[in-house]
Protein backbone atom coordinates (compact mmCIF):
# COMPACT_ATOMS: atom_id res chain seq x y z
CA UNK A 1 30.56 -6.91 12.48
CA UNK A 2 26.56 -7.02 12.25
CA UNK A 3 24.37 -9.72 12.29
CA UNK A 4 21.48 -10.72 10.33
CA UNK A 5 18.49 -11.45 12.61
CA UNK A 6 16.71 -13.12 9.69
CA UNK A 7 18.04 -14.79 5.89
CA UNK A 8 21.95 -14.09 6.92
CA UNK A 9 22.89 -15.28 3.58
CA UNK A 10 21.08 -12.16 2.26
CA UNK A 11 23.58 -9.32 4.02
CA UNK A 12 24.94 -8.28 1.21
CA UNK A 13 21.70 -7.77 -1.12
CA UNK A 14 20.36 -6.16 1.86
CA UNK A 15 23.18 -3.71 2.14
CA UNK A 16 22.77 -2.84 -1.42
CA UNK A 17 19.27 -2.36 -1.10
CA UNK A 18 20.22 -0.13 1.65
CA UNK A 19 22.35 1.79 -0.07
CA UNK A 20 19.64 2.58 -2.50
CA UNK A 21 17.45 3.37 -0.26
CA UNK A 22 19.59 6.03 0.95
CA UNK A 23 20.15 7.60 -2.03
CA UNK A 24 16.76 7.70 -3.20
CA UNK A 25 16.20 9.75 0.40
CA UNK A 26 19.62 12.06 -0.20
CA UNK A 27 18.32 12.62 -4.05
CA UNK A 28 15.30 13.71 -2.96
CA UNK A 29 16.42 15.73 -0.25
CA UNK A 30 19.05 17.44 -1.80
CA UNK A 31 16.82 18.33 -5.10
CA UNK A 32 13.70 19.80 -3.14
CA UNK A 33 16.15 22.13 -0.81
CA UNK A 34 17.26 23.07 -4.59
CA UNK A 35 14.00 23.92 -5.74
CA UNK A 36 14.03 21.19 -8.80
CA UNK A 37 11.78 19.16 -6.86
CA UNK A 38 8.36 19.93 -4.37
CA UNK A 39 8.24 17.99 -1.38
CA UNK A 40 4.53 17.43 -2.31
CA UNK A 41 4.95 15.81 -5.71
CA UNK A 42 4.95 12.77 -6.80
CA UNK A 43 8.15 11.89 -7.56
CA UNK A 44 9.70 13.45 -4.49
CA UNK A 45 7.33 11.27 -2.51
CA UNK A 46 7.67 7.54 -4.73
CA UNK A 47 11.40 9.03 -4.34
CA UNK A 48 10.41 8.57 0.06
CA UNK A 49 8.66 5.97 -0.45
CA UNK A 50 11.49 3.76 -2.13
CA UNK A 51 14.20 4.76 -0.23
CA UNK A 52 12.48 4.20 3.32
CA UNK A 53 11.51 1.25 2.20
CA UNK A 54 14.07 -0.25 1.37
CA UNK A 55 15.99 1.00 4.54
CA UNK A 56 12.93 -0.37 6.40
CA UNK A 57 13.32 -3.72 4.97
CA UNK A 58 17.09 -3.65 5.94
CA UNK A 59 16.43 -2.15 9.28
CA UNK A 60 14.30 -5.25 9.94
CA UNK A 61 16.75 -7.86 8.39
CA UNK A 62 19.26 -6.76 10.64
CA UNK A 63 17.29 -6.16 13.79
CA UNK A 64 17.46 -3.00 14.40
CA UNK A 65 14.15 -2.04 15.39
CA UNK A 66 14.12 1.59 16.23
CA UNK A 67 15.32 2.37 12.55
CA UNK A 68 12.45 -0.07 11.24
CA UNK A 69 10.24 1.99 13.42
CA UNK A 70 11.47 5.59 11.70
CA UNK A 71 11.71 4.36 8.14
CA UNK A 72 8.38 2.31 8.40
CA UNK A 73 6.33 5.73 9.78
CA UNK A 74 8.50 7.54 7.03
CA UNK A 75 7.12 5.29 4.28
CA UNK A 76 3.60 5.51 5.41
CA UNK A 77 3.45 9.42 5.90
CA UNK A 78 4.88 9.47 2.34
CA UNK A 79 2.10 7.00 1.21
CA UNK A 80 -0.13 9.37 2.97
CA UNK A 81 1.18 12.46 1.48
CA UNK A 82 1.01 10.51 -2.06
CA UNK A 83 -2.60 9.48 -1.75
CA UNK A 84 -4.31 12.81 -0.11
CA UNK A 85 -6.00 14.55 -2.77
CA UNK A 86 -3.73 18.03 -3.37
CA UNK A 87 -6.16 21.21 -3.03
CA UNK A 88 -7.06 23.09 -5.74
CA UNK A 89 -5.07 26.54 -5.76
CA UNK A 90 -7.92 28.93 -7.05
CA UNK A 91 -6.76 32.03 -8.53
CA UNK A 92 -6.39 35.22 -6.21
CA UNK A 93 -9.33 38.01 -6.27
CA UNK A 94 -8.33 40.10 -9.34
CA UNK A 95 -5.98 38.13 -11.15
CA UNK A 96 -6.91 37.42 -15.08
CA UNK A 97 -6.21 34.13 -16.77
């Protein structure tokens, strides 16, 4: 049985959110090795950003401070990601609009 480090009468909202969290990462996993979404758009990354999150924030209610560690950097490299101006893909030598 696990303990909650902090608000124990919050286990099972935090499990939930924790089981959101995961999905939102799984979803966005599965759909960019499908090709329906790029690792480098927006929704793949608010998709990240969610779901480690929320693991993060369950990670932490629990105490289990290696996986606060992972999800936290996994958040803010998908904050990162989500911020940083995209470059701008200019046409190949020869190619006609």
């Amino acid at each position: 049985m696990t303990t909650a480090i902090l608000l124990p009468g919050y286990v099972g909202l935090s499990s939930a959110m924790a089981y959101s969290g995961m999905v939102c990462i799984l979803a966005a996993f599965i759909l960019e090795t499908r090709g329906r979404l790029d690792s480098r758009g927006g929704v793949y990354l608010w998709m990240m950003i969610t779901g480690s999150a929320l693991l993060a924030i369950r990670a932490g209610h629990m105490g289990e401070w290696a996986f606060l560690i992972l999800e936290t950097v996994w958040c803010i490299a998908a904050i990162a990601a989500l911020l940083r101006p995209r470059p701008y893909a200019s046409p190949s030598p020869g190619a006609t609009s």
